[in-house]
PDB file of N, CA and C in Angstrom:
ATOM      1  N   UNK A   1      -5.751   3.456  33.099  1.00  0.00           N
ATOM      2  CA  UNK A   1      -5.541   2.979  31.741  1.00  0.00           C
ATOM      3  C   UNK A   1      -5.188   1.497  31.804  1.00  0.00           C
ATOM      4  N   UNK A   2      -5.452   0.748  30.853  1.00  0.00           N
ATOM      5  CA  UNK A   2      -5.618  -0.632  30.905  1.00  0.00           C
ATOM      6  C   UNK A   2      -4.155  -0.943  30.335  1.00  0.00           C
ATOM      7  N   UNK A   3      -3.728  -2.221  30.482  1.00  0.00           N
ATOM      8  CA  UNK A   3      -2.113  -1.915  29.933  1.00  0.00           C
ATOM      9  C   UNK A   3      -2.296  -1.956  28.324  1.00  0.00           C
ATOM     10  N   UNK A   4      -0.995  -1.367  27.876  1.00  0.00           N
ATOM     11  CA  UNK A   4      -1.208  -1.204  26.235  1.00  0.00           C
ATOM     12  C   UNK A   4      -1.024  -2.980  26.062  1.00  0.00           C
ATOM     13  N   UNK A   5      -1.281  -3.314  24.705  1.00  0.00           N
ATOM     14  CA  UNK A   5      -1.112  -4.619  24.240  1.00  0.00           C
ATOM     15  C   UNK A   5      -0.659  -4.516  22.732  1.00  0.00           C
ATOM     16  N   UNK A   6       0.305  -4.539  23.224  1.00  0.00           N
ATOM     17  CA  UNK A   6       1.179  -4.481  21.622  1.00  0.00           C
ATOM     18  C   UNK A   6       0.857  -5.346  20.690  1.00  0.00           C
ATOM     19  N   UNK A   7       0.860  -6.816  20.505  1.00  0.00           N
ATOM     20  CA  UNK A   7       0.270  -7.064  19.743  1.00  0.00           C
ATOM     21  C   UNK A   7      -0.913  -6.279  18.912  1.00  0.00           C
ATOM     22  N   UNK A   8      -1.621  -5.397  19.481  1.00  0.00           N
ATOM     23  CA  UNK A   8      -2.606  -4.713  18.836  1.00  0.00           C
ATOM     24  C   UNK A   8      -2.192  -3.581  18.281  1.00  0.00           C
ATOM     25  N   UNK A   9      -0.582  -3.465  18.279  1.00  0.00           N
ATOM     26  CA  UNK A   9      -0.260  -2.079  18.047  1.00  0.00           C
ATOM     27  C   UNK A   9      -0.670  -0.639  19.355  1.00  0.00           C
ATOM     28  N   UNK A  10      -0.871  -1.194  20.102  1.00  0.00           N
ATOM     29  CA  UNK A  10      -0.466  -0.321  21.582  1.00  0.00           C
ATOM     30  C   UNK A  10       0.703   0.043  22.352  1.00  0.00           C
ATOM     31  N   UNK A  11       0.975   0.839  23.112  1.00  0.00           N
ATOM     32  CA  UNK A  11       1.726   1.243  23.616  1.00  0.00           C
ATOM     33  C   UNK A  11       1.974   1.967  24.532  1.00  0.00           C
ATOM     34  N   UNK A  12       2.936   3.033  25.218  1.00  0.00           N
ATOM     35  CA  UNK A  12       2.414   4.050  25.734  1.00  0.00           C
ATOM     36  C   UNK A  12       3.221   4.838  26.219  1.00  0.00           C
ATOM     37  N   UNK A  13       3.398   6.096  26.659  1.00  0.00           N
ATOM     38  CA  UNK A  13       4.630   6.955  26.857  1.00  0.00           C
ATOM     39  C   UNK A  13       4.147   7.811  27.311  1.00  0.00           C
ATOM     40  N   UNK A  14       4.492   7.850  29.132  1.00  0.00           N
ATOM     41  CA  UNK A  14       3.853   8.934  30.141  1.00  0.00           C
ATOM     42  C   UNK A  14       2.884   8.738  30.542  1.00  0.00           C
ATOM     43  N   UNK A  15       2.421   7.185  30.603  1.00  0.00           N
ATOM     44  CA  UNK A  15       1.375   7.114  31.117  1.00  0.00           C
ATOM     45  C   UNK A  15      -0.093   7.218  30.152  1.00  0.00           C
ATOM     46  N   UNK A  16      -0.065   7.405  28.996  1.00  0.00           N
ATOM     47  CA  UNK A  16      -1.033   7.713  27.755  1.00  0.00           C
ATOM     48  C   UNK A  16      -0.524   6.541  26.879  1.00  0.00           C
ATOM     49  N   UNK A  17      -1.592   6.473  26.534  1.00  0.00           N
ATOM     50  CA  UNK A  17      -1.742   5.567  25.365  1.00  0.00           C
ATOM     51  C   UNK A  17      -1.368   5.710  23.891  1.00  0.00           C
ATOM     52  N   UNK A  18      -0.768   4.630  23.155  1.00  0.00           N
ATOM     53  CA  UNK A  18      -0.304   4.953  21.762  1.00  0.00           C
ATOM     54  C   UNK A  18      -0.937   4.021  21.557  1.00  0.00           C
ATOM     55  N   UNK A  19      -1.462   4.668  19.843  1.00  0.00           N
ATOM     56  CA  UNK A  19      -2.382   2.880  19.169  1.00  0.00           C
ATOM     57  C   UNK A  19      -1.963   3.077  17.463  1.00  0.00           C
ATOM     58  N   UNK A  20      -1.118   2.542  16.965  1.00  0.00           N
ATOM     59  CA  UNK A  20      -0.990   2.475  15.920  1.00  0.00           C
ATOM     60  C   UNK A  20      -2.111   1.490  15.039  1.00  0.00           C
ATOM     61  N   UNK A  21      -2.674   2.005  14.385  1.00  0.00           N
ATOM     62  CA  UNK A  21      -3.470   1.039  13.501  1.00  0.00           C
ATOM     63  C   UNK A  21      -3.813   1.787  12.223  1.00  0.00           C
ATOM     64  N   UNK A  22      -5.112   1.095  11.554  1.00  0.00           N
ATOM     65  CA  UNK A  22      -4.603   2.152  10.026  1.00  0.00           C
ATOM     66  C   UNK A  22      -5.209   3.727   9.872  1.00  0.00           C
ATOM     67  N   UNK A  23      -6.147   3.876  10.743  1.00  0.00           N
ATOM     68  CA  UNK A  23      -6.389   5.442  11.049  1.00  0.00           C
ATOM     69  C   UNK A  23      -4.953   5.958  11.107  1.00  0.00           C
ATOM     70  N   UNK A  24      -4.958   5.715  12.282  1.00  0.00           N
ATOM     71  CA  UNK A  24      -3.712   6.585  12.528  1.00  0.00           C
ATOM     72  C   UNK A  24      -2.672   6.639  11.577  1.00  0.00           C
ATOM     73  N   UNK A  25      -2.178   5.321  10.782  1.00  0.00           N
ATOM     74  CA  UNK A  25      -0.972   5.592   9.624  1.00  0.00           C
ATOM     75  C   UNK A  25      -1.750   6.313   8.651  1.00  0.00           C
ATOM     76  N   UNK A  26      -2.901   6.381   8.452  1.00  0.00           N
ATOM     77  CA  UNK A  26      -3.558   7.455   7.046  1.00  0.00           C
ATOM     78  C   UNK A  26      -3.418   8.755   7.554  1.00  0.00           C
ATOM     79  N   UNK A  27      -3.702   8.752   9.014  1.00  0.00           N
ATOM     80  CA  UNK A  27      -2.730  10.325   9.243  1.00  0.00           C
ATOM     81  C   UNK A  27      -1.548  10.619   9.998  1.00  0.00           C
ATOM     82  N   UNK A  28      -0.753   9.528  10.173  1.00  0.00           N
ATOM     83  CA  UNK A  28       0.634  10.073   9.745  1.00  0.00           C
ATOM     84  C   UNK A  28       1.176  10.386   8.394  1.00  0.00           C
ATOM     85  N   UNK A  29       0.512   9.418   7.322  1.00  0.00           N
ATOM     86  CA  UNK A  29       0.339   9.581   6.175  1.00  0.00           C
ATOM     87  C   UNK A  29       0.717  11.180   5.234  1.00  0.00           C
ATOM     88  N   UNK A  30      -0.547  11.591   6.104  1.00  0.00           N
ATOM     89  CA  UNK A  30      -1.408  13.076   5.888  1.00  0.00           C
ATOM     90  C   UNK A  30      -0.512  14.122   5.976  1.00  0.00           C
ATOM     91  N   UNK A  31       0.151  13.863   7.561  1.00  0.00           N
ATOM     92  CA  UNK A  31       0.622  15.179   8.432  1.00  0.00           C
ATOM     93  C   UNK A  31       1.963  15.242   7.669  1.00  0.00           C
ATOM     94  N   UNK A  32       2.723  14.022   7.275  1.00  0.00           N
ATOM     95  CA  UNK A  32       4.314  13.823   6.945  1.00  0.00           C
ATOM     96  C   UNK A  32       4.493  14.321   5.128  1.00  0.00           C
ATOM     97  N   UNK A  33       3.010  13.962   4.867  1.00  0.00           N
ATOM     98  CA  UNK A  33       3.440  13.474   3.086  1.00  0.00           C
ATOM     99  C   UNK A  33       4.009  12.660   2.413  1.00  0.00           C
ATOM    100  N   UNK A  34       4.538  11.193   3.180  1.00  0.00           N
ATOM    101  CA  UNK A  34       4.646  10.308   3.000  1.00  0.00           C
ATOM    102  C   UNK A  34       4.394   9.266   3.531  1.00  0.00           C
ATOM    103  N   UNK A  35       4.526   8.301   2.223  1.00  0.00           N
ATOM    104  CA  UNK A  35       3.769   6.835   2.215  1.00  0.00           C
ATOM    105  C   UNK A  35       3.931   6.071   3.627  1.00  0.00           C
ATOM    106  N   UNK A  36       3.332   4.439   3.739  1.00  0.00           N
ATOM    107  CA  UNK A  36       4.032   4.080   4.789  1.00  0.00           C
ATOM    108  C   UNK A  36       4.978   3.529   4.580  1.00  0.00           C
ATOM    109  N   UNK A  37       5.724   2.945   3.626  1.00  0.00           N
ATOM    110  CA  UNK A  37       6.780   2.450   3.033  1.00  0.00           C
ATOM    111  C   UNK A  37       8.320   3.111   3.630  1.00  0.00           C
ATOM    112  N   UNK A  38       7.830   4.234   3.153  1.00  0.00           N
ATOM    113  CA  UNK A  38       8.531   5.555   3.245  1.00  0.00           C
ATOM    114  C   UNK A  38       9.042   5.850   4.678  1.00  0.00           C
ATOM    115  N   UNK A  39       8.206   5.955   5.447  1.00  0.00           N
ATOM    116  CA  UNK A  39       7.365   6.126   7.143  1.00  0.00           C
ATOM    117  C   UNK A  39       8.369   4.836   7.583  1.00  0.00           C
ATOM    118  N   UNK A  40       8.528   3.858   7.464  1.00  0.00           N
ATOM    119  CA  UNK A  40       8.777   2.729   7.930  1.00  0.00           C
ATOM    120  C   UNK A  40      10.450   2.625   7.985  1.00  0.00           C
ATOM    121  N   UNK A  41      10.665   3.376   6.676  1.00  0.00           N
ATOM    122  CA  UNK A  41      11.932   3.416   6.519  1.00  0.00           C
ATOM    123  C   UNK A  41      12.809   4.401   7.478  1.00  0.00           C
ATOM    124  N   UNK A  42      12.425   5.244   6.984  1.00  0.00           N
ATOM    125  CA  UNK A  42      12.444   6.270   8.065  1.00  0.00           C
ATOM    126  C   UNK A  42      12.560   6.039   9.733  1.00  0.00           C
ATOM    127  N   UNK A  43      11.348   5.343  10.234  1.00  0.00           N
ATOM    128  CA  UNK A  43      11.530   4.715  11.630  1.00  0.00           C
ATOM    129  C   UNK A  43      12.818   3.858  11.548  1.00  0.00           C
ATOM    130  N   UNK A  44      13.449   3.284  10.611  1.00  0.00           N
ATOM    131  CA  UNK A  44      14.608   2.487  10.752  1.00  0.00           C
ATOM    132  C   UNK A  44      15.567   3.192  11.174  1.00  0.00           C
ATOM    133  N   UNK A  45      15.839   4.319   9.758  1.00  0.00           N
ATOM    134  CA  UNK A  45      17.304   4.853   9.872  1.00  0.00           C
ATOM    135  C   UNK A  45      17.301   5.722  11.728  1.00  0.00           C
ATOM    136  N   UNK A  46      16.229   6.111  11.967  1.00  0.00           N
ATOM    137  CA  UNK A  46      15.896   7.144  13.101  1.00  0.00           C
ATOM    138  C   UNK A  46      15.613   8.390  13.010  1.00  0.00           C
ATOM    139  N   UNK A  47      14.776   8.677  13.546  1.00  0.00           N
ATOM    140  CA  UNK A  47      14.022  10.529  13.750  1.00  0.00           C
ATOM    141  C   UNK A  47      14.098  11.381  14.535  1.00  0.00           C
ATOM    142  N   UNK A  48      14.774  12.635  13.886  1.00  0.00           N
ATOM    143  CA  UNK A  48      14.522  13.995  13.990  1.00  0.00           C
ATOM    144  C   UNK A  48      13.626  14.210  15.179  1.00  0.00           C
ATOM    145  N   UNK A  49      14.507  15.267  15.960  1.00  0.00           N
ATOM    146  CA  UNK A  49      12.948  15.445  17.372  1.00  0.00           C
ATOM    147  C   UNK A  49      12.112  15.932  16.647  1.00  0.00           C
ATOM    148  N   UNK A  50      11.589  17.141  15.268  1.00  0.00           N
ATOM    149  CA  UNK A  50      10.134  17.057  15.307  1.00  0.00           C
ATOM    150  C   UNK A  50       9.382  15.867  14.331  1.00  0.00           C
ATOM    151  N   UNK A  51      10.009  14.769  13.755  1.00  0.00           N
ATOM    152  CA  UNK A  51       9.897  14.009  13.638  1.00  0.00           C
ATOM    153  C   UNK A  51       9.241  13.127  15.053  1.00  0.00           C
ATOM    154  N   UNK A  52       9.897  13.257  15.996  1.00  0.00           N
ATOM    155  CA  UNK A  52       9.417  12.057  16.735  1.00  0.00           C
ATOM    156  C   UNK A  52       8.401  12.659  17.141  1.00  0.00           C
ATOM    157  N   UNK A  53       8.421  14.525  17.347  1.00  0.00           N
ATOM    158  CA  UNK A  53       7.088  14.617  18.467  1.00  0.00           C
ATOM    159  C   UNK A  53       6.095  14.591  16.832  1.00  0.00           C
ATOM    160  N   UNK A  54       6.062  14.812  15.934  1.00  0.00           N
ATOM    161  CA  UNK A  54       4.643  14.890  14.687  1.00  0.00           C
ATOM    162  C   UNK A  54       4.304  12.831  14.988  1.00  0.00           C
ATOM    163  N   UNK A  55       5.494  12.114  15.516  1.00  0.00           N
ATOM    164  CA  UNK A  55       4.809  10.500  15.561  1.00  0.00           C
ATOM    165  C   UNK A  55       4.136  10.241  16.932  1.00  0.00           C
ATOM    166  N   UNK A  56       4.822  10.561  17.352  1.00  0.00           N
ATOM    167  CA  UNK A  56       3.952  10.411  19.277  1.00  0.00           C
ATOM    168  C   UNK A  56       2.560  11.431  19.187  1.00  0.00           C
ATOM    169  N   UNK A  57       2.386  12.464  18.603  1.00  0.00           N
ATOM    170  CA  UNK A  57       1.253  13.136  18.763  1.00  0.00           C
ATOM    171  C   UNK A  57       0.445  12.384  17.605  1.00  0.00           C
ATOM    172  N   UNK A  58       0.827  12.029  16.475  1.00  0.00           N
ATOM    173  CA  UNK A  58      -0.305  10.871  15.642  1.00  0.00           C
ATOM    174  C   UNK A  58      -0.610   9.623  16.444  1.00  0.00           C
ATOM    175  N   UNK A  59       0.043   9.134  17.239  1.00  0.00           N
ATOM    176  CA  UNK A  59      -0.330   7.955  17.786  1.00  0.00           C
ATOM    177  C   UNK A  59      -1.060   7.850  19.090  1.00  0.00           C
ATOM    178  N   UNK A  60      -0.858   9.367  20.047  1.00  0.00           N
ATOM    179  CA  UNK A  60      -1.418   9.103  21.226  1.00  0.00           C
ATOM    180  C   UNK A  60      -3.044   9.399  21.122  1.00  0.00           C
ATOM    181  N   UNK A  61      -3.529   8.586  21.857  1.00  0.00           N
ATOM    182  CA  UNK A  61      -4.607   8.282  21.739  1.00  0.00           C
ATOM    183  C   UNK A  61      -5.350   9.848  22.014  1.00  0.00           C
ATOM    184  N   UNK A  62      -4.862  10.505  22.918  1.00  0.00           N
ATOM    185  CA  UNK A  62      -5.415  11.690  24.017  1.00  0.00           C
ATOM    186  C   UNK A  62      -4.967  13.058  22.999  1.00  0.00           C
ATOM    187  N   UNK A  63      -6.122  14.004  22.598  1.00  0.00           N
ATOM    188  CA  UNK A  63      -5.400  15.252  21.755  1.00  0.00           C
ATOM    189  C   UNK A  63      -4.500  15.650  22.258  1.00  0.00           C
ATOM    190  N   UNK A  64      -3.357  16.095  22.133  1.00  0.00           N
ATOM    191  CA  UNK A  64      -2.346  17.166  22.691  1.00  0.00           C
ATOM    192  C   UNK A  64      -1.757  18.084  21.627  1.00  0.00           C
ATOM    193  N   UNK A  65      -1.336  19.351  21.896  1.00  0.00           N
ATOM    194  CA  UNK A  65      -0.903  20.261  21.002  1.00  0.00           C
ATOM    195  C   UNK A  65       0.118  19.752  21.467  1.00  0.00           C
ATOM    196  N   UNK A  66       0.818  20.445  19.957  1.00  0.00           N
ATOM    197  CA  UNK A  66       2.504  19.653  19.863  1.00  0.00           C
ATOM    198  C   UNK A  66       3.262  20.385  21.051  1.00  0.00           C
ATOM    199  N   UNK A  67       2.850  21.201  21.451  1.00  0.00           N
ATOM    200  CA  UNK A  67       3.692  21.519  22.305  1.00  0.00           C
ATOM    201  C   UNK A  67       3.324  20.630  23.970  1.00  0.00           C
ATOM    202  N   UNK A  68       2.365  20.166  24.315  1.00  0.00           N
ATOM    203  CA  UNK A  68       2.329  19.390  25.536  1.00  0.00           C
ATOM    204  C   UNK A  68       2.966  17.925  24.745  1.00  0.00           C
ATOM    205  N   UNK A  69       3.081  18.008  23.395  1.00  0.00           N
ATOM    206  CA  UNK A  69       3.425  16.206  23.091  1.00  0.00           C
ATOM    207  C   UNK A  69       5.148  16.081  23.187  1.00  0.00           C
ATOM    208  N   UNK A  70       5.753  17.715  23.075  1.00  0.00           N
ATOM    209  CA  UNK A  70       6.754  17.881  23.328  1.00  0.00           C
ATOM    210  C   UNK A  70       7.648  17.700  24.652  1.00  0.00           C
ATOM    211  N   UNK A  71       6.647  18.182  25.545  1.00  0.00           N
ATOM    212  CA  UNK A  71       6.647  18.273  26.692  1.00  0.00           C
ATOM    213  C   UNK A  71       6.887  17.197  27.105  1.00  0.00           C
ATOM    214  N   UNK A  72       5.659  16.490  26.543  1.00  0.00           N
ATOM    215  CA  UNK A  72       5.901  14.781  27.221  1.00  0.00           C
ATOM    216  C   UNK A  72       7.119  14.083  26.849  1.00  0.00           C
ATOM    217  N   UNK A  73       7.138  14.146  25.545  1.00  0.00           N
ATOM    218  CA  UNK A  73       8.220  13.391  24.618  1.00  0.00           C
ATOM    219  C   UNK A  73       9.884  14.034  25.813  1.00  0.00           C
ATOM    220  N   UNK A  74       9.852  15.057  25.832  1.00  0.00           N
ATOM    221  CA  UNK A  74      10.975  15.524  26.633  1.00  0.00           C
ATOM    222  C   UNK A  74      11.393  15.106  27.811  1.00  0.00           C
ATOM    223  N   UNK A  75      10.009  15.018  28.491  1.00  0.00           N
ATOM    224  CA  UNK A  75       9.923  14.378  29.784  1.00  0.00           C
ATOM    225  C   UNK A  75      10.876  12.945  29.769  1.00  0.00           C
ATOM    226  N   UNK A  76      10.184  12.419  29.348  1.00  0.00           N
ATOM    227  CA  UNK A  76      10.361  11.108  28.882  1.00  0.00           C
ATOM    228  C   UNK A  76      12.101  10.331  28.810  1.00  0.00           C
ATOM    229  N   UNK A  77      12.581  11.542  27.689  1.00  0.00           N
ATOM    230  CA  UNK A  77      13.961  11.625  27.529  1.00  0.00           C
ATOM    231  C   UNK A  77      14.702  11.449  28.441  1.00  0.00           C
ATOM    232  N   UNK A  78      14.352  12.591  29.288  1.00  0.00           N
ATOM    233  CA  UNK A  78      15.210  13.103  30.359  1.00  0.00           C
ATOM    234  C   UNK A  78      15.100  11.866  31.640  1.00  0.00           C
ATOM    235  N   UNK A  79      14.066  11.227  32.006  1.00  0.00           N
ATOM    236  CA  UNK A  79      13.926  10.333  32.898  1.00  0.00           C
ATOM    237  C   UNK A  79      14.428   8.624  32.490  1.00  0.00           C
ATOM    238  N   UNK A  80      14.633   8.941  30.901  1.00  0.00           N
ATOM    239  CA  UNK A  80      15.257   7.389  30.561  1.00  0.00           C
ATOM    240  C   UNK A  80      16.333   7.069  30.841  1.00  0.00           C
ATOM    241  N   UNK A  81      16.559   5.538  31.078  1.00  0.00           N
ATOM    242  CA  UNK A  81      17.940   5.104  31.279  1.00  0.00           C
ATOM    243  C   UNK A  81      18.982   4.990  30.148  1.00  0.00           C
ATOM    244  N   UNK A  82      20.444   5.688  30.561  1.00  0.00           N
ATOM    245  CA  UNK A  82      21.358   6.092  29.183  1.00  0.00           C
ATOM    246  C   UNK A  82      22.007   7.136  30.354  1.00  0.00           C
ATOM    247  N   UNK A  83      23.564   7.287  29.650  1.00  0.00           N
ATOM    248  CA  UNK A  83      24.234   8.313  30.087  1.00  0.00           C
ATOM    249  C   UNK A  83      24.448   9.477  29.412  1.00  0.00           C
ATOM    250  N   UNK A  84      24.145   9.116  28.132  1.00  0.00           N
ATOM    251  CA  UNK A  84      24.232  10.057  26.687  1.00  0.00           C
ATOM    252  C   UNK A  84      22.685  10.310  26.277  1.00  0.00           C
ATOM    253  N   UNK A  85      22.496  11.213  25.971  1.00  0.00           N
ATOM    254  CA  UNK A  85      21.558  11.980  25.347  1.00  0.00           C
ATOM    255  C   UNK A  85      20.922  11.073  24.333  1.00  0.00           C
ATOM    256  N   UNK A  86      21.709  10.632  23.220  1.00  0.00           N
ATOM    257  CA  UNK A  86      21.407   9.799  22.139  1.00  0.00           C
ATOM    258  C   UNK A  86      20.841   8.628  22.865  1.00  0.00           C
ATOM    259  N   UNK A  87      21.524   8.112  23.687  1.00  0.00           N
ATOM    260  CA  UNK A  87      20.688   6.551  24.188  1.00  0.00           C
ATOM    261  C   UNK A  87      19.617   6.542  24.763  1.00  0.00           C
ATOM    262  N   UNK A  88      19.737   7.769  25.776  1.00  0.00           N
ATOM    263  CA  UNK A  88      17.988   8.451  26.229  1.00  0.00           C
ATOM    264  C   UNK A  88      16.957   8.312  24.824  1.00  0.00           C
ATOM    265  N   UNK A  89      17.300   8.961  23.701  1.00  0.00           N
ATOM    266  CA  UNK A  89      16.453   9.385  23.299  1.00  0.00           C
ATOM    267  C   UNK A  89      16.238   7.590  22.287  1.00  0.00           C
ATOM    268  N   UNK A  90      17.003   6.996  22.144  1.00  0.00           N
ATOM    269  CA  UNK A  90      16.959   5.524  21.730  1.00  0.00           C
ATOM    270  C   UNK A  90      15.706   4.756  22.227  1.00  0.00           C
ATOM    271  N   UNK A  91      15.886   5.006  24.193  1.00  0.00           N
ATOM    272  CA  UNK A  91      14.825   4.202  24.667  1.00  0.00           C
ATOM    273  C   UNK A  91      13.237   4.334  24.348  1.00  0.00           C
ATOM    274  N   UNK A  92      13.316   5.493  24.059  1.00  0.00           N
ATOM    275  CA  UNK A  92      11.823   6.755  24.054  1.00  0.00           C
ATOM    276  C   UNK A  92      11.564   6.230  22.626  1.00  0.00           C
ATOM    277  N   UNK A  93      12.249   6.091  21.603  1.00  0.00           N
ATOM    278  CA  UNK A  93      12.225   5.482  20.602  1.00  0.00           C
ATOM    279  C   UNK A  93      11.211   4.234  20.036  1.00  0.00           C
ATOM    280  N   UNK A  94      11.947   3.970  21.095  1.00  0.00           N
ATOM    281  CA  UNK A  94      11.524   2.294  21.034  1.00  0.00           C
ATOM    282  C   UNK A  94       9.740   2.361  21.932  1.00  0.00           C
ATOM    283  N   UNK A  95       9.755   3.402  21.690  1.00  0.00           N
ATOM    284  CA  UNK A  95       8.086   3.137  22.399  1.00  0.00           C
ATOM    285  C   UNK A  95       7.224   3.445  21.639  1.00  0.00           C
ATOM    286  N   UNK A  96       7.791   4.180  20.463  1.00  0.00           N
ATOM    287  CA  UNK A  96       7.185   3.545  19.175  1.00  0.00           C
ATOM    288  C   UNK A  96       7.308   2.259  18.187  1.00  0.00           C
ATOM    289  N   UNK A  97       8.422   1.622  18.375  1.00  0.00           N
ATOM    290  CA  UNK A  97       9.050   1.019  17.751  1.00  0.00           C
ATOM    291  C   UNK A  97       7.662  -0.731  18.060  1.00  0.00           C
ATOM    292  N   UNK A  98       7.441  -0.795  19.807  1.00  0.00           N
ATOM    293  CA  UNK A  98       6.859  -1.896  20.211  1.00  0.00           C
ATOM    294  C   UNK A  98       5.957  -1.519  19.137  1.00  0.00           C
ATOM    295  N   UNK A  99       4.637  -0.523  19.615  1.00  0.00           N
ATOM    296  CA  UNK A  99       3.467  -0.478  18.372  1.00  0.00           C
ATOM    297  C   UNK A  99       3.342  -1.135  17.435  1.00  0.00           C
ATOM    298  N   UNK A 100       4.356   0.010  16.816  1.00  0.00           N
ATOM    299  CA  UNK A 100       4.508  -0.372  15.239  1.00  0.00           C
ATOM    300  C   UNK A 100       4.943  -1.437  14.404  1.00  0.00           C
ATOM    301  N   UNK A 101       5.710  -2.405  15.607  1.00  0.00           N
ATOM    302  CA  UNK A 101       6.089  -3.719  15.427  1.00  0.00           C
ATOM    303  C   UNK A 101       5.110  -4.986  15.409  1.00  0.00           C
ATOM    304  N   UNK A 102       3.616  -4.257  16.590  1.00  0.00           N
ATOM    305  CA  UNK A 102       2.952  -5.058  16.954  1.00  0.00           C
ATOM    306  C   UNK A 102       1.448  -4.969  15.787  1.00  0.00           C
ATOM    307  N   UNK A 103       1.715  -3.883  14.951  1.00  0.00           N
ATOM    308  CA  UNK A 103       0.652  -3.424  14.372  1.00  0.00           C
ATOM    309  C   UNK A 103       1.081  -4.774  12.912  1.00  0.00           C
ATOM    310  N   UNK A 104       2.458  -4.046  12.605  1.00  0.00           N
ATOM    311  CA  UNK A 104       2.986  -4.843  11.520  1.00  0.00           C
ATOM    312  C   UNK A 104       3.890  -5.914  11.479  1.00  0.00           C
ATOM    313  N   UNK A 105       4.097  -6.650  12.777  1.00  0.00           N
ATOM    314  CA  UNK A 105       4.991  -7.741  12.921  1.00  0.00           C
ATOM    315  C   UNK A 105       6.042  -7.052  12.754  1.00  0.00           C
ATOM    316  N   UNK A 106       7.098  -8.594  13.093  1.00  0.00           N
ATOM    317  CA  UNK A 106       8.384  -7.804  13.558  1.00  0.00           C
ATOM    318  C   UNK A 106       9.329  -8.176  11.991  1.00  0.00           C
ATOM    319  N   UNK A 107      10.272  -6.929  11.790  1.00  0.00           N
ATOM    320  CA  UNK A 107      10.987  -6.783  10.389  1.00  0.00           C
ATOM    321  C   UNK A 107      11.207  -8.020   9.980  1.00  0.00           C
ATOM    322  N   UNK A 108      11.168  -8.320   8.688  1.00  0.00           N
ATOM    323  CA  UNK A 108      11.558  -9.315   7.806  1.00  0.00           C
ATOM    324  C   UNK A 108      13.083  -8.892   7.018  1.00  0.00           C
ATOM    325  N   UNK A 109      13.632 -10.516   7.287  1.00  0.00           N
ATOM    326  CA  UNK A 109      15.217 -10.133   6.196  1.00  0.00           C
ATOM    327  C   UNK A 109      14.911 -10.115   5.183  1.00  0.00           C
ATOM    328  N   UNK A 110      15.923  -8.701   4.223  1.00  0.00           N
ATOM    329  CA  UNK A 110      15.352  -9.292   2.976  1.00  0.00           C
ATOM    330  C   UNK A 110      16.343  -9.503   2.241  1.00  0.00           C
ATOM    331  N   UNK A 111      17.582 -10.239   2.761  1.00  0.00           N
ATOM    332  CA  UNK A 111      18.458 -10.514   1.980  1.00  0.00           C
ATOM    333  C   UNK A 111      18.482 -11.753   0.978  1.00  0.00           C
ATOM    334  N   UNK A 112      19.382 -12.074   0.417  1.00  0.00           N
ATOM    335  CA  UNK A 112      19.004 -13.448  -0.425  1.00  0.00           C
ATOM    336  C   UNK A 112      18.163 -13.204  -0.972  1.00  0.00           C
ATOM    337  N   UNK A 113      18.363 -14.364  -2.322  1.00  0.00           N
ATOM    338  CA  UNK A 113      17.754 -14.297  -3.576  1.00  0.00           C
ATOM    339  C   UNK A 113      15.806 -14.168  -3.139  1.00  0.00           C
ATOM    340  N   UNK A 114      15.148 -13.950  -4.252  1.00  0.00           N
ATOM    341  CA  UNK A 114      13.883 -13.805  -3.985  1.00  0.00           C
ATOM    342  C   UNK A 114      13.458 -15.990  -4.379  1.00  0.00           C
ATOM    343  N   UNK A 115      12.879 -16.194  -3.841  1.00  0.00           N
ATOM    344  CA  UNK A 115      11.885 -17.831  -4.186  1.00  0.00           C
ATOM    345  C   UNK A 115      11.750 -17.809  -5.512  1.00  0.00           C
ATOM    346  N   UNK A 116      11.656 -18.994  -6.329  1.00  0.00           N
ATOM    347  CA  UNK A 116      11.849 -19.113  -8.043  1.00  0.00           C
ATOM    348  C   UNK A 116      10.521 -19.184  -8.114  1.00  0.00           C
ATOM    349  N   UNK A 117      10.391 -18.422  -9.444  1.00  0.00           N
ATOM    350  CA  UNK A 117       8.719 -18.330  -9.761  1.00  0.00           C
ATOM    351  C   UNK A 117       8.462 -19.692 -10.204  1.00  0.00           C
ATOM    352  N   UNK A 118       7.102 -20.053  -9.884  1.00  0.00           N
ATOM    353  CA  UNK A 118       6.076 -21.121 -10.456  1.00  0.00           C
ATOM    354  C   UNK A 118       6.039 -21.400 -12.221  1.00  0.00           C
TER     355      UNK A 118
END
């Protein structure tokens, strides 16, 4: 496998490939029932394990039934660096997080007033 290139919204976890682009958000879209707005937000606050395995199985490039995406996703966990469970599962996180950062740039502040209209 060629290395992922995030900028393109690539990635990868276990050795497989993740590609976020707009296929794939029309069916995360699909599978979740919500928007990407929604989706985005969501990736902020943080996700639910079948949350994370319904996002790693929309994004990896390679079919897997949820249960080998589980598998992997688990794998994954367990071999990350962290002493706590939660920080394991933080790093694994973030291997969606590159993608989706690289698909849609990286977060904007949105504090402060909005620019005065024309």
């Amino acid at each position: 496998m060629a290395a992922p290139n995030p900028l393109r919204g690539e990635g990868e976890i276990g050795g497989r490939k993740l590609v976020v682009d707009f296929n794939s958000l029309c069916a995360l879209e699909a599978v979740t029932g919500y928007k990407v707005p929604d989706l985005l937000a969501l990736a902020e606050t943080g996700l639910g394990f079948h949350e994370l395995r319904t996002w790693f199985g929309v994004f990896l490039v390679d079919d897997l039934s949820p249960k080998e995406v589980g598998d992997l996703v688990g794998a994954e966990i367990a071999a990350a660096d962290g002493e706590k469970f939660m920080d394991r599962m933080k790093v694994v996180q973030m291997k969606l997080s590159v993608p989706i950062e690289g698909f849609f740039g990286p977060p904007q502040e949105t504090g402060g007033d909005p620019p005065p209209a024309e």
